[in-house]
Protein backbone atom coordinates (compact mmCIF):
# COMPACT_ATOMS: atom_id res chain seq x y z
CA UNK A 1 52.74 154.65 -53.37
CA UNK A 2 51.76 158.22 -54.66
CA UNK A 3 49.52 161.08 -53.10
CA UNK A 4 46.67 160.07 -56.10
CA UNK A 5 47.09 156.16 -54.61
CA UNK A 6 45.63 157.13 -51.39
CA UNK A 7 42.31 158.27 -52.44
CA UNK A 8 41.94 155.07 -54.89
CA UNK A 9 39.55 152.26 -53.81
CA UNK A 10 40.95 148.99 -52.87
CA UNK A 11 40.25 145.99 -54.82
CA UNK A 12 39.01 143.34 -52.11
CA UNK A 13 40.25 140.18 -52.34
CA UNK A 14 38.55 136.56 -52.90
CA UNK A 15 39.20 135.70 -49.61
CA UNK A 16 36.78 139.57 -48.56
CA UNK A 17 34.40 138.45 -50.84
CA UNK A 18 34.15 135.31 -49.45
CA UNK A 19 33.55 136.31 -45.91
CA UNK A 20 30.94 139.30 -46.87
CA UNK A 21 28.86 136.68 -48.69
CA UNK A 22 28.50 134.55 -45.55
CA UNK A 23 27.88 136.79 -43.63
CA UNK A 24 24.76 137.99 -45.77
CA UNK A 25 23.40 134.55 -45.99
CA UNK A 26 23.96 134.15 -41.75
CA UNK A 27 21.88 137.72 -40.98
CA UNK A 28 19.49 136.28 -43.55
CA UNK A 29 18.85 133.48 -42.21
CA UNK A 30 18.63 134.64 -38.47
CA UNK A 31 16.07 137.36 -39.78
CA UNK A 32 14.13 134.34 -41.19
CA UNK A 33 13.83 132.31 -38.25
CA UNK A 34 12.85 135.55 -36.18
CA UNK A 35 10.14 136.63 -39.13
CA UNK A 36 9.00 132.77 -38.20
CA UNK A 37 8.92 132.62 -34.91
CA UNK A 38 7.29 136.04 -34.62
CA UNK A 39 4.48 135.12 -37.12
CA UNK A 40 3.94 131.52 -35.41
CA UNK A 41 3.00 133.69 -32.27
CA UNK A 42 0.96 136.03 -33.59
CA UNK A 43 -0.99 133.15 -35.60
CA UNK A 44 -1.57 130.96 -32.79
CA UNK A 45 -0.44 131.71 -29.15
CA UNK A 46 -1.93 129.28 -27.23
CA UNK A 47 -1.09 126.57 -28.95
CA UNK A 48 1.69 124.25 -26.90
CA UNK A 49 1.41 126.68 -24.41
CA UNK A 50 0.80 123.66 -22.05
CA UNK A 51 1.75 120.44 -23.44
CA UNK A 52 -0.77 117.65 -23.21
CA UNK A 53 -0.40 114.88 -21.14
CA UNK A 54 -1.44 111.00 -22.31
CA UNK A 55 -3.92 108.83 -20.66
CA UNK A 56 -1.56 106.69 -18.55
CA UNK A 57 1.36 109.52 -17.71
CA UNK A 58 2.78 110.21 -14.37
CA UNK A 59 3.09 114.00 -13.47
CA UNK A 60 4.69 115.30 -10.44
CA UNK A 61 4.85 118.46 -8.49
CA UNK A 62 7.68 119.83 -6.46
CA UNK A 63 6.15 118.48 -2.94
CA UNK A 64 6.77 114.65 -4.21
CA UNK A 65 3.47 114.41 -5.03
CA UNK A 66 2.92 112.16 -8.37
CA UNK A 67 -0.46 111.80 -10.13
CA UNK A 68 -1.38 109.23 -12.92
CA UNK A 69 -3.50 110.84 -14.97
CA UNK A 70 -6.65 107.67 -15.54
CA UNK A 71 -9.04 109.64 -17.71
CA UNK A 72 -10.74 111.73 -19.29
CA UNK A 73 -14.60 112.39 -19.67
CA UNK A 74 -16.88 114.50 -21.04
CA UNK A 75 -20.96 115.21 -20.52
CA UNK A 76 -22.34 117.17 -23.86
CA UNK A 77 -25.87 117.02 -22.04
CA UNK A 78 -24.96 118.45 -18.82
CA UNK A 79 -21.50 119.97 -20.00
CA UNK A 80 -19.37 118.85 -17.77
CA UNK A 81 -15.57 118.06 -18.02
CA UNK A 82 -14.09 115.34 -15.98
CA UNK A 83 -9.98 114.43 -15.00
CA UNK A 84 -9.77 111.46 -13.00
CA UNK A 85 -6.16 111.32 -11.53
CA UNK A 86 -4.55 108.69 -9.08
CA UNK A 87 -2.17 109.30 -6.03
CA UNK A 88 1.15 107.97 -6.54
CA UNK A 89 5.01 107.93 -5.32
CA UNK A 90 5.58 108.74 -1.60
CA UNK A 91 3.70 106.47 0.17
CA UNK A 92 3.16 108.32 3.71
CA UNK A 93 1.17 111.25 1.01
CA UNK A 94 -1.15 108.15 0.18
CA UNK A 95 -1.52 106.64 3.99
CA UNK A 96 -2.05 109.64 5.71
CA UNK A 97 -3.89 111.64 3.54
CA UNK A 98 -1.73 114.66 3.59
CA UNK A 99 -2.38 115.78 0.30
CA UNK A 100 -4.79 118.49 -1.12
CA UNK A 101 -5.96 119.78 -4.29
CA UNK A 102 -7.46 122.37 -5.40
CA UNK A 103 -8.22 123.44 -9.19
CA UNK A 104 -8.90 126.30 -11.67
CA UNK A 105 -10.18 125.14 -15.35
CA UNK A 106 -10.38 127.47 -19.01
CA UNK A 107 -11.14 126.09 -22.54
CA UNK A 108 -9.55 126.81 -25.57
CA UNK A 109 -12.00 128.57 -27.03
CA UNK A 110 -12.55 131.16 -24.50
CA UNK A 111 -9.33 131.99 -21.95
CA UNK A 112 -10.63 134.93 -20.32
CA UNK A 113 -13.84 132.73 -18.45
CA UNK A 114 -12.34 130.46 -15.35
CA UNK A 115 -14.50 127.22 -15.04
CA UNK A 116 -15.86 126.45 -11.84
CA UNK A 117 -13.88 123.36 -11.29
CA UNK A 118 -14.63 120.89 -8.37
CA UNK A 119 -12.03 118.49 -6.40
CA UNK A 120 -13.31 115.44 -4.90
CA UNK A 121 -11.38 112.87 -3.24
CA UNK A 122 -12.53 109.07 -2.42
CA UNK A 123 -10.18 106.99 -0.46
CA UNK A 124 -6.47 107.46 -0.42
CA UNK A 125 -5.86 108.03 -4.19
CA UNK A 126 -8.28 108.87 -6.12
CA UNK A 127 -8.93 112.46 -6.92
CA UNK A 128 -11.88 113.52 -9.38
CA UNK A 129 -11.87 117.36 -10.98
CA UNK A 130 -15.82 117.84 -12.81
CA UNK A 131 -15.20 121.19 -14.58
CA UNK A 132 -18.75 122.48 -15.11
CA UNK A 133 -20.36 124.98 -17.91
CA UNK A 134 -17.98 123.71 -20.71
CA UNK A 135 -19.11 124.26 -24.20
CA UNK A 136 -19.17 121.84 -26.78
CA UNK A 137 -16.71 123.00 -29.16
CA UNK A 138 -14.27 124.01 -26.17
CA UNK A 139 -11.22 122.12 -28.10
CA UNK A 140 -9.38 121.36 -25.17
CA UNK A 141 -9.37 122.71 -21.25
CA UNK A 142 -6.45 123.83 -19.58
CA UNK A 143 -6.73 123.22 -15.66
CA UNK A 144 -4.50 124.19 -13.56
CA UNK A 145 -4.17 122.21 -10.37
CA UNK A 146 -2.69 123.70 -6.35
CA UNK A 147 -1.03 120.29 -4.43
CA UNK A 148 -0.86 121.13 -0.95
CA UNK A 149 1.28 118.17 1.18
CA UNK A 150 2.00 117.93 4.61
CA UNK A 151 4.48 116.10 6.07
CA UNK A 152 2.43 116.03 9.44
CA UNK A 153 -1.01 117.12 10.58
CA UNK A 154 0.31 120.43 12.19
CA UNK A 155 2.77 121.04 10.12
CA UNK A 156 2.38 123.81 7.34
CA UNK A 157 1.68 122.62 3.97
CA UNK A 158 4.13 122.64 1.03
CA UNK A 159 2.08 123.80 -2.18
CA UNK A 160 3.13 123.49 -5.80
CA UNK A 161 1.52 123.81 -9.11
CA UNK A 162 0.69 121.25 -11.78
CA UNK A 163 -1.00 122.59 -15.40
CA UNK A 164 -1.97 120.00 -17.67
CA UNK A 165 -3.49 120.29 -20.89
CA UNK A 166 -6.22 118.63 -22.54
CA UNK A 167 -7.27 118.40 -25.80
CA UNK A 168 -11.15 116.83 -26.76
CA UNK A 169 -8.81 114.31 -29.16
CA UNK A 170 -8.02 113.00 -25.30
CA UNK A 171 -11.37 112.88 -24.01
CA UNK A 172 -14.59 110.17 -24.22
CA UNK A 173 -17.70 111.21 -24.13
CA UNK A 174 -19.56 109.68 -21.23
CA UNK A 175 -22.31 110.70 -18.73
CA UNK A 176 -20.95 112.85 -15.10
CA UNK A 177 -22.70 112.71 -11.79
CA UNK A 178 -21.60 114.63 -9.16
CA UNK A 179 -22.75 112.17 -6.51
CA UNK A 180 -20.33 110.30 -3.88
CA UNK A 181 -21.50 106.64 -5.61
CA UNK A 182 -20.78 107.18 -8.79
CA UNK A 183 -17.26 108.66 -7.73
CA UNK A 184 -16.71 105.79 -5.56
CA UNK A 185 -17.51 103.00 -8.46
CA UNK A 186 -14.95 105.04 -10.83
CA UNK A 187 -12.53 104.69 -7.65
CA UNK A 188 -12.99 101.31 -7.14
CA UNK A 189 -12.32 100.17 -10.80
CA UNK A 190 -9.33 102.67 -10.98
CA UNK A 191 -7.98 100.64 -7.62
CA UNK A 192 -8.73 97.16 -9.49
CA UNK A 193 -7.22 98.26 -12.61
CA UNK A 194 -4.32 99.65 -10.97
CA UNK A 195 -3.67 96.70 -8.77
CA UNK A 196 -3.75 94.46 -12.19
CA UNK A 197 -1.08 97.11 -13.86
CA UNK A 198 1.17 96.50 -10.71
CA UNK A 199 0.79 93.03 -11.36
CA UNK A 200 1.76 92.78 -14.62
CA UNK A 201 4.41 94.71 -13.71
CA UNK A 202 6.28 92.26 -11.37
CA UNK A 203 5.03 89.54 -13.13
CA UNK A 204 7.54 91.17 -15.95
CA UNK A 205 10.41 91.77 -13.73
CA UNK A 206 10.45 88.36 -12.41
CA UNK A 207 10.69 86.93 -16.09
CA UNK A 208 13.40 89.42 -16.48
CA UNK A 209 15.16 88.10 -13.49
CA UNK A 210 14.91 84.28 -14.20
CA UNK A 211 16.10 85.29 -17.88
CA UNK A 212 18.98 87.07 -16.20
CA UNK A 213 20.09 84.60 -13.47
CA UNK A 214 19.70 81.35 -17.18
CA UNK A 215 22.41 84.04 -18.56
CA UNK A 216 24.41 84.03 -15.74
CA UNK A 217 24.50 80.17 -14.97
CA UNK A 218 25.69 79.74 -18.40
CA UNK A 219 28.19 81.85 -17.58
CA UNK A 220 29.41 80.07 -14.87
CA UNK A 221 29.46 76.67 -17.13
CA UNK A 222 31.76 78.42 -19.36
CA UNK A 223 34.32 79.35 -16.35
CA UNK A 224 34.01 76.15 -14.42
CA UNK A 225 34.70 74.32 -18.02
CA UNK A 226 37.61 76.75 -18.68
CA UNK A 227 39.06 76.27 -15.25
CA UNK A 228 40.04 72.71 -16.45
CA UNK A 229 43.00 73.61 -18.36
CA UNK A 230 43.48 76.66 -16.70
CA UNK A 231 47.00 77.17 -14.27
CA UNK A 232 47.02 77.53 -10.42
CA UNK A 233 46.99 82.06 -11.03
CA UNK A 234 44.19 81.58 -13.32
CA UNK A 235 41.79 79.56 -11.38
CA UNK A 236 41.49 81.74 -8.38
CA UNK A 237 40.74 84.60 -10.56
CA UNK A 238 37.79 82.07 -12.22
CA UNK A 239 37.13 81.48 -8.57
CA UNK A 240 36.67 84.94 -7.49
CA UNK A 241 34.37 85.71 -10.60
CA UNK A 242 32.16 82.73 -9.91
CA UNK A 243 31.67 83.56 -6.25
CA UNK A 244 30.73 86.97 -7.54
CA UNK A 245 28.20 85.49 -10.21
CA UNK A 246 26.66 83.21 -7.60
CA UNK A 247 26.29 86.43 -5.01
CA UNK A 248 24.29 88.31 -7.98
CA UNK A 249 21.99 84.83 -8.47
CA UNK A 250 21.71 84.87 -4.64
CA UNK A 251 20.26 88.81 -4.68
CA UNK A 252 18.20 87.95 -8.18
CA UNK A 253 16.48 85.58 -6.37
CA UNK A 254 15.85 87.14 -3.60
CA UNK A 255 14.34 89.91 -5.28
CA UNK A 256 11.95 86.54 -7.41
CA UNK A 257 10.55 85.57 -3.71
CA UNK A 258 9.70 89.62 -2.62
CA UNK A 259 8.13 90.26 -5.91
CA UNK A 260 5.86 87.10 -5.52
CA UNK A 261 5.31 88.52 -1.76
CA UNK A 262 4.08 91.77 -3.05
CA UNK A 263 1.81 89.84 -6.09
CA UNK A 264 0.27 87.76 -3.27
CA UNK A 265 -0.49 90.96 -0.83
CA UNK A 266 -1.99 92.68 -4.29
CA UNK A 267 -4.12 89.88 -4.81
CA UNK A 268 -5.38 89.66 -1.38
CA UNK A 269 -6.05 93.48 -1.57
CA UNK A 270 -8.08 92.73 -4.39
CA UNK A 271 -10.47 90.74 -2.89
CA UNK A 272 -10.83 93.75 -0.32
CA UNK A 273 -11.12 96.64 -2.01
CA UNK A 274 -14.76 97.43 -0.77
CA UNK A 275 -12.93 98.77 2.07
CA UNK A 276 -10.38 100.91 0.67
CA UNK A 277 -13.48 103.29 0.12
């Protein structure tokens, strides 16, 4: 190499090239997604901000409380919103009513104004929030929800937050009163309709289970027809597996005679619910 040779450019290679290119397509297409994600914001920030939550979904907050969330109604005469949810999960919350709520509410169209939003519970499980002054064209109301549990009367109370989400696509438009009866009647169909769901339920399971323990019977045809020409080794194997077979038949139907114990108790509660309220 000469003196001159130093100060001469280098030709780059294919294999430079190749590398330079991709990385000029990778910082192009990171700068894209930013530019995206950055303009998506800017468009429209509250958007998914909160994501909304069916008719029939279970949500659940940090102190085991879970809530079913029944309905959704609105009143364009007197403007009110209305979220019916129901109490489930840990039992003890729903026997011993140690379980509060209490609730903050903003539409969509105006997030600055809180809602005055109202809690009112009937019975064990159902809870009622009637958001009040909501416009029209509010879009959909974001209400954020404070569960406060206790695991005994004097114990303190273990709070956590629930924020649901929910757009007027969600809601039917129905007539609100704030009065204890007409809370009460909404409580006593969501109890009815409930108990039906729960039903259907273990009606479902116990088909399931009869299907299961058909499957396994044939199974145990097969091995007891096997076991014919099978040697002295073999057969107590075929033994073992069919004792183990008839144990899970044994626990299948066992769980058959509890789910039929718990359809008969929901049907009697049925019959009852007057009281429940």
């Amino acid at each position: 190499m000469t003196f001159l040779d130093r100060f001469t450019p280098k030709k780059k290679n294919q294999f430079t090239k190749n590398n330079e290119r991709y990385y000029k397509i990778l910082l192009t297409v990171i700068a894209s997604l930013y530019l995206l994600i950055i303009g998506l914001s800017i468009t429209n920030p509250n958007e998914g901000k909160y994501l909304a939550t069916e008719n029939g979904k279970v949500i659940e907050s940090s102190t085991n409380g879970q809530f079913k969330v029944i309905n959704r109604f609105y009143d364009p005469n007197t403007k009110r919103y209305q979220l019916i949810l129901w109490l489930t999960g840990d039992r003890s919350l729903q026997e011993d009513y140690q379980t509060e709520l209490t609730a903050t509410s903003v539409v969509k169209t105006d997030l600055s104004t809180q809602r005055k939003s109202k809690v009112t519970r009937i019975g064990r499980r159902y809870f009622s929030i009637v958001v009040s002054n909501v416009p029209k064209e509010y879009e959909a109301v974001r209400t954020d929800i404070v569960v406060k549990s206790r695991t005994t009367p004097e114990s303190d109370p273990y709070e956590s937050e629930i924020k649901l989400y929910s757009k007027d696509s969600q809601t039917t438009n129905k007539p609100i009163k704030e009065e204890t009866k007409f809370f009460k009647e909404q409580a006593v169909d969501t109890q009815l309709k409930e108990t039906d769901l729960e039903i259907q339920t273990l009606k479902k399971e116990i088909k399931g289970l009869r299907s299961d323990i058909k499957e396994t019977n044939n199974l145990i045809a097969n091995i007891e027809s096997d076991m014919k020409l099978q040697v002295s080794d073999e057969k107590e194997e075929s033994k073992q597996t069919l004792e183990d077979y008839r144990s899970q038949i044994a626990q299948k139907e066992k769980e058959i005679e509890e789910h039929y114990s718990q359809i008969e108790e929901l049907e009697k509660s049925k019959t009852q619910v007057d009281s429940l309220f």
